[in-house]
C-alpha atoms as a PDB file:
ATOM      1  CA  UNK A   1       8.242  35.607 -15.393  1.00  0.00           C
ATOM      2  CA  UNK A   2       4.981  33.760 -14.645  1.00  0.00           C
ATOM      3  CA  UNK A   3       3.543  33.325 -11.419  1.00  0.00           C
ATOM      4  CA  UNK A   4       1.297  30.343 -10.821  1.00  0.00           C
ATOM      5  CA  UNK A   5      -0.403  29.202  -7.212  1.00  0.00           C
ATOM      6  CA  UNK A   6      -1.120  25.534  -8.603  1.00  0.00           C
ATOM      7  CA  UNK A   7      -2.349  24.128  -4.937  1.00  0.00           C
ATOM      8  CA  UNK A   8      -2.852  24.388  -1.784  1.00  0.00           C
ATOM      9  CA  UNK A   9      -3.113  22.345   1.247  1.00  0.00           C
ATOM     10  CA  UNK A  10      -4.051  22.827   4.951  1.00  0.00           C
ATOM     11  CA  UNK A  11      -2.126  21.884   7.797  1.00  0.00           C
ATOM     12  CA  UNK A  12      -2.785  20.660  11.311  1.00  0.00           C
ATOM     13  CA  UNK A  13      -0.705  21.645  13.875  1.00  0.00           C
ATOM     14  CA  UNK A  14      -1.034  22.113  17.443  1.00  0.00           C
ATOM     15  CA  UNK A  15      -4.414  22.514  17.057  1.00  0.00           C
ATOM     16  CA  UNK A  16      -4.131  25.661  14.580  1.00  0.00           C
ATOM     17  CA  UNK A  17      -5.198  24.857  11.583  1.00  0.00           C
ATOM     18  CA  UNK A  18      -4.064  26.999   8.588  1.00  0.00           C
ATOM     19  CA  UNK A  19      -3.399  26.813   4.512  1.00  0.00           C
ATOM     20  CA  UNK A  20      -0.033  26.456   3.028  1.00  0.00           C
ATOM     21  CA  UNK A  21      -0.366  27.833  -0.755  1.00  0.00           C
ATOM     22  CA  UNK A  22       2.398  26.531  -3.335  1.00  0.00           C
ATOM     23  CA  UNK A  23       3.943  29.707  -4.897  1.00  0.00           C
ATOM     24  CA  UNK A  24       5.502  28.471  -8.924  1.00  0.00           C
ATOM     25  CA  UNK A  25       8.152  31.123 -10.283  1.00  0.00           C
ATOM     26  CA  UNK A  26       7.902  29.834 -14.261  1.00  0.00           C
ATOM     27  CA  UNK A  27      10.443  31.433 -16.786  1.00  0.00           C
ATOM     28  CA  UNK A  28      12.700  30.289 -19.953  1.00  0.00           C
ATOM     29  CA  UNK A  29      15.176  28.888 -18.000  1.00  0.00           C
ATOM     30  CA  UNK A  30      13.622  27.890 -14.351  1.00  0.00           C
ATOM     31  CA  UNK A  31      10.903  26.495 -12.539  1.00  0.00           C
ATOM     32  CA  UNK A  32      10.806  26.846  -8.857  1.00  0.00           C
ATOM     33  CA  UNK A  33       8.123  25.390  -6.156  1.00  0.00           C
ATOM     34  CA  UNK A  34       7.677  26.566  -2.860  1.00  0.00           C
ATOM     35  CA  UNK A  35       5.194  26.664   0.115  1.00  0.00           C
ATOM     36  CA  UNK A  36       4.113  30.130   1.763  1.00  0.00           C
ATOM     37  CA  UNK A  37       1.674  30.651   4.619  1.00  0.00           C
ATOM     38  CA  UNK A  38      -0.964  33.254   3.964  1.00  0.00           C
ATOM     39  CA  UNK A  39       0.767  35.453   6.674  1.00  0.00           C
ATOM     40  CA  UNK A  40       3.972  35.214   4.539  1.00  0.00           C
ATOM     41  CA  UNK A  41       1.924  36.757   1.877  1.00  0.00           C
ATOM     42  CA  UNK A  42       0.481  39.285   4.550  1.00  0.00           C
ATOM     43  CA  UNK A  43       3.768  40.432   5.117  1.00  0.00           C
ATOM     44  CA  UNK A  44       4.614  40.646   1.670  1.00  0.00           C
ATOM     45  CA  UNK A  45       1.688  43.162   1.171  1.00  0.00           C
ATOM     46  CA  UNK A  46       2.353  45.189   4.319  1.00  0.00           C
ATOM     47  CA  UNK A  47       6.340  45.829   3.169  1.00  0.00           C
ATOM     48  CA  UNK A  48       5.625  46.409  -0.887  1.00  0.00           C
ATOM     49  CA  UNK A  49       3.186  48.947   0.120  1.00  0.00           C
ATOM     50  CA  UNK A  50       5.336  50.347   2.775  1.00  0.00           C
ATOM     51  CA  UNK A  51       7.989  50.646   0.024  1.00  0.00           C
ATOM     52  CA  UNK A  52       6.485  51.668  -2.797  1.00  0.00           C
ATOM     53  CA  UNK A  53       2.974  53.376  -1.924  1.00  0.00           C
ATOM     54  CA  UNK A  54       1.982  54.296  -5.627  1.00  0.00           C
ATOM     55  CA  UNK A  55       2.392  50.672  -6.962  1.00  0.00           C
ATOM     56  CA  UNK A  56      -1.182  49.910  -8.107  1.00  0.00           C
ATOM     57  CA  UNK A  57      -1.316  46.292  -7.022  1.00  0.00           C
ATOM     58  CA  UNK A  58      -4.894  44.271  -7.025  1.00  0.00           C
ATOM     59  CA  UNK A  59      -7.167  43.558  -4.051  1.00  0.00           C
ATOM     60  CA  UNK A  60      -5.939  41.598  -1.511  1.00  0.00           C
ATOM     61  CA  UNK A  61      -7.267  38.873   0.344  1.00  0.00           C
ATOM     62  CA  UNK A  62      -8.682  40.033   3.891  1.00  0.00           C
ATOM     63  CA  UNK A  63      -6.671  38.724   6.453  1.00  0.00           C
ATOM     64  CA  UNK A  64      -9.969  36.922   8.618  1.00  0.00           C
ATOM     65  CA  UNK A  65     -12.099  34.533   7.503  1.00  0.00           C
ATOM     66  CA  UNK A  66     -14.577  32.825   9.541  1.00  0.00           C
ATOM     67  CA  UNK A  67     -14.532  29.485   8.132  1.00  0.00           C
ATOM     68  CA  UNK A  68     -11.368  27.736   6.078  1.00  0.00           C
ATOM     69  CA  UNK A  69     -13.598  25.714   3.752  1.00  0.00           C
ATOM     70  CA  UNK A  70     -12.235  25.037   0.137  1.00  0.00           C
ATOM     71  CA  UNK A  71     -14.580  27.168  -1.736  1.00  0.00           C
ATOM     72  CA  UNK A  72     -12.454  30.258   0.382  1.00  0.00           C
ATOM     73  CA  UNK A  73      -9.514  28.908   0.209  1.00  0.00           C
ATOM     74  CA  UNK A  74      -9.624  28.653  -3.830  1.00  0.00           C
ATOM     75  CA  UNK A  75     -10.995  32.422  -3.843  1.00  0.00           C
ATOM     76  CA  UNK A  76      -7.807  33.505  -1.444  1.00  0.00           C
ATOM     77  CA  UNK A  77      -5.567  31.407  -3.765  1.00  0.00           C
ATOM     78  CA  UNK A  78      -6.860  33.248  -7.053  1.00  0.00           C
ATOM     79  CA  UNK A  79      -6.559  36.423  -5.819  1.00  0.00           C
ATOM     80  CA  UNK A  80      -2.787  36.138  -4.346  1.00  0.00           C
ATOM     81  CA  UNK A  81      -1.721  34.893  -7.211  1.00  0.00           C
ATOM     82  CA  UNK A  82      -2.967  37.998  -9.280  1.00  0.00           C
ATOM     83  CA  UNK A  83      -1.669  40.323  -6.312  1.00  0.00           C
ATOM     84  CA  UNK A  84       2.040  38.737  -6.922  1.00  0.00           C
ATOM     85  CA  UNK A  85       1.792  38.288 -10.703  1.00  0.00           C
ATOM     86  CA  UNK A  86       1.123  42.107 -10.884  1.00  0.00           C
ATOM     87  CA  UNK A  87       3.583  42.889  -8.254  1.00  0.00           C
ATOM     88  CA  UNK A  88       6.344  40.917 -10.043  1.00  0.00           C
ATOM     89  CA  UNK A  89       5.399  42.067 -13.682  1.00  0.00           C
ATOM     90  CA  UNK A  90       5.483  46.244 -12.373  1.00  0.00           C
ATOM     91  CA  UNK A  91       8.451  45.706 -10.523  1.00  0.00           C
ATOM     92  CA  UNK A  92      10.368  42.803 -12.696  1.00  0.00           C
ATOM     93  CA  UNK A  93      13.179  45.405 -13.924  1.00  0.00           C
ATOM     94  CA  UNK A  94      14.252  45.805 -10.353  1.00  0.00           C
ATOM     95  CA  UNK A  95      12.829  43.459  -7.625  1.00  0.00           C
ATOM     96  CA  UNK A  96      13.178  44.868  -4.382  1.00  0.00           C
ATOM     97  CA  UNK A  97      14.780  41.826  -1.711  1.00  0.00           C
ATOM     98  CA  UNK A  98      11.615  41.254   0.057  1.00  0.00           C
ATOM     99  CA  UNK A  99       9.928  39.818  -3.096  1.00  0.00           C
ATOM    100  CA  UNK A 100      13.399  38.478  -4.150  1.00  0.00           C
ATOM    101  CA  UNK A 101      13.539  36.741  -0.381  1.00  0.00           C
ATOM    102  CA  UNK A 102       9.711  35.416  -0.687  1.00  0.00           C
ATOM    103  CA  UNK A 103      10.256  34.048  -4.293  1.00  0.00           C
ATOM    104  CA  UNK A 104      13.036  31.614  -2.905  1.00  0.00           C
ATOM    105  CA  UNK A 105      15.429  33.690  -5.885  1.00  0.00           C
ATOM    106  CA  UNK A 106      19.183  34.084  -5.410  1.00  0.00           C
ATOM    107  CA  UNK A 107      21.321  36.220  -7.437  1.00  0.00           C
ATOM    108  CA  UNK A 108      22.179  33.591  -9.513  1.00  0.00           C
ATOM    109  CA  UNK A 109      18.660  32.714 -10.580  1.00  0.00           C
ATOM    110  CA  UNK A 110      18.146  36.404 -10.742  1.00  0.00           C
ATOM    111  CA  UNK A 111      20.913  36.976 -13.152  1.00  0.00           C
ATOM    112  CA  UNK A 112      18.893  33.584 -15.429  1.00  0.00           C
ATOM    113  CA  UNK A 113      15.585  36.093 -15.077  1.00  0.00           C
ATOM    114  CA  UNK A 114      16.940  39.590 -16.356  1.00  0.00           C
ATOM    115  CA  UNK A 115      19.797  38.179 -19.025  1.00  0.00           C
ATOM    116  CA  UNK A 116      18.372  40.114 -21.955  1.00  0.00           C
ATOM    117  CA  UNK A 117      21.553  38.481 -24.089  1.00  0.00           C
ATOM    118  CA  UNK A 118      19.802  34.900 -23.611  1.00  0.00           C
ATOM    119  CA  UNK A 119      17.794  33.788 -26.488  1.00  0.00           C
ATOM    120  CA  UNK A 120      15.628  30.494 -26.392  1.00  0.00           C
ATOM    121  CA  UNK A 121      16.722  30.076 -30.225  1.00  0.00           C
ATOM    122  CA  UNK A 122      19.128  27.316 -30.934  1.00  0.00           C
ATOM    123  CA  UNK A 123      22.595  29.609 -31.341  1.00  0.00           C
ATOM    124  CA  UNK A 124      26.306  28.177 -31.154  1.00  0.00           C
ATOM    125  CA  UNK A 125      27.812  29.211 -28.042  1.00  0.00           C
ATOM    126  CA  UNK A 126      31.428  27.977 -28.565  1.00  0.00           C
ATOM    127  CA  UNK A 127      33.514  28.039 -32.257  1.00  0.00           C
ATOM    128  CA  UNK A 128      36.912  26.970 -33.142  1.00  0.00           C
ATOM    129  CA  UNK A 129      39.221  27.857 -35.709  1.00  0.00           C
ATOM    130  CA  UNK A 130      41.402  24.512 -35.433  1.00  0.00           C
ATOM    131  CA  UNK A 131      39.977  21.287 -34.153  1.00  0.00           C
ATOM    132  CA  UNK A 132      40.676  21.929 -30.043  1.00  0.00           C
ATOM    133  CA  UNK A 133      40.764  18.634 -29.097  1.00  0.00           C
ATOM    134  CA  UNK A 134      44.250  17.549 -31.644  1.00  0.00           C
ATOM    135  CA  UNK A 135      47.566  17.722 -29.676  1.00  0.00           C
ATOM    136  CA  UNK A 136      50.184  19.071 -32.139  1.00  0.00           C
ATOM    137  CA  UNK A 137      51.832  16.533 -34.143  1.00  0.00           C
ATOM    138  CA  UNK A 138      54.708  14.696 -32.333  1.00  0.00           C
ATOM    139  CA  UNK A 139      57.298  13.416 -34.278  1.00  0.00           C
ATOM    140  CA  UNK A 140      57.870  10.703 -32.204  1.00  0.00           C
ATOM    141  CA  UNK A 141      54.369   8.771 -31.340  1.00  0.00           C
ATOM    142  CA  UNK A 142      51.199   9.238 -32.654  1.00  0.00           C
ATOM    143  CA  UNK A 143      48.112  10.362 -30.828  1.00  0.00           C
ATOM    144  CA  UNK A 144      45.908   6.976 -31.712  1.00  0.00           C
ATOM    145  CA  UNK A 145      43.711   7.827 -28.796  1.00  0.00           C
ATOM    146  CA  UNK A 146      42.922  11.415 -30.072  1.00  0.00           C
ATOM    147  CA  UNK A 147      42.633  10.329 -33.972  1.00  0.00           C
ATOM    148  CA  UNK A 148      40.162   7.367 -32.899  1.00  0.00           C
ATOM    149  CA  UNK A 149      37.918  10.104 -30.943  1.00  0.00           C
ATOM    150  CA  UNK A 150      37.747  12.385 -33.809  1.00  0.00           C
ATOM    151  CA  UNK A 151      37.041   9.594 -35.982  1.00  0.00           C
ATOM    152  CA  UNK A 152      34.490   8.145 -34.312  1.00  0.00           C
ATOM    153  CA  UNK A 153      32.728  11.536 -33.599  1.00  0.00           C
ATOM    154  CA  UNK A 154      32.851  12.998 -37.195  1.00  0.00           C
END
């Protein structure tokens, strides 16, 4: 799973001004975009290490900074993305439900991540013995509908 911070933008409001970072969650099967506040990435930090105090996760950002100009804002956005790319890829067999919950992934898209079974290699998923789709002779009509669809498709 590949972790990308693509953007960022700053927000307005109220008079607090602050940076909204979109997060990218890129595998074989999904792509998912979101938008997280640094202090949702705070958070993050503050409950991983909590959790799991031997994890050897990269520097993080420092939580203040005197002035939000771009050149800081790129820096913060470089180095979250290599604190959750290295907290995903050392805890990927098992994500606890605080990274699950800030990665916007349900079980479903959970089950996409960790199915070992699914190849990205063209492989026939279905196979018949006997063509499914034709109804057992009748002895009284014929199935023109049926025999015109397999016609037309083989």
């Amino acid at each position: 799973m590949k972790i990308l911070i693509p953007s960022t933008r700053t927000v307005e409001h109220n008079s607090n001004k602050y940076v909204l970072y979109t997060v990218q969650v890129v595998d074989n099967y999904i792509s998912l975009k979101f938008e997280r506040r640094y202090s949702d990435f705070h958070s993050l930090n503050k409950t991983l290490r909590r959790l799991y105090p031997n994890l050897e996760l990269p520097e993080f950002p420092p939580k203040k900074i005197r002035n939000l100009n771009d050149r800081v804002t790129q820096e913060r956005k470089v180095l979250l993305e290599a604190y959750l790319q290295s907290a995903v890829d050392q805890l990927c067999y098992d994500l606890p439900g605080c990274l699950q919950d800030f990665l916007d992934l349900d079980k479903s898209t959970i089950g996409l991540l960790n199915d070992e079974d699914i190849s990205s290699d063209h492989q026939p998923i279905l196979s018949f013995v006997e063509e499914p789709f034709k109804l057992s002779e009748s002895p009284t009509l014929p199935n023109t509908i049926v025999d015109a669809t397999l016609d037309a498709i083989y």
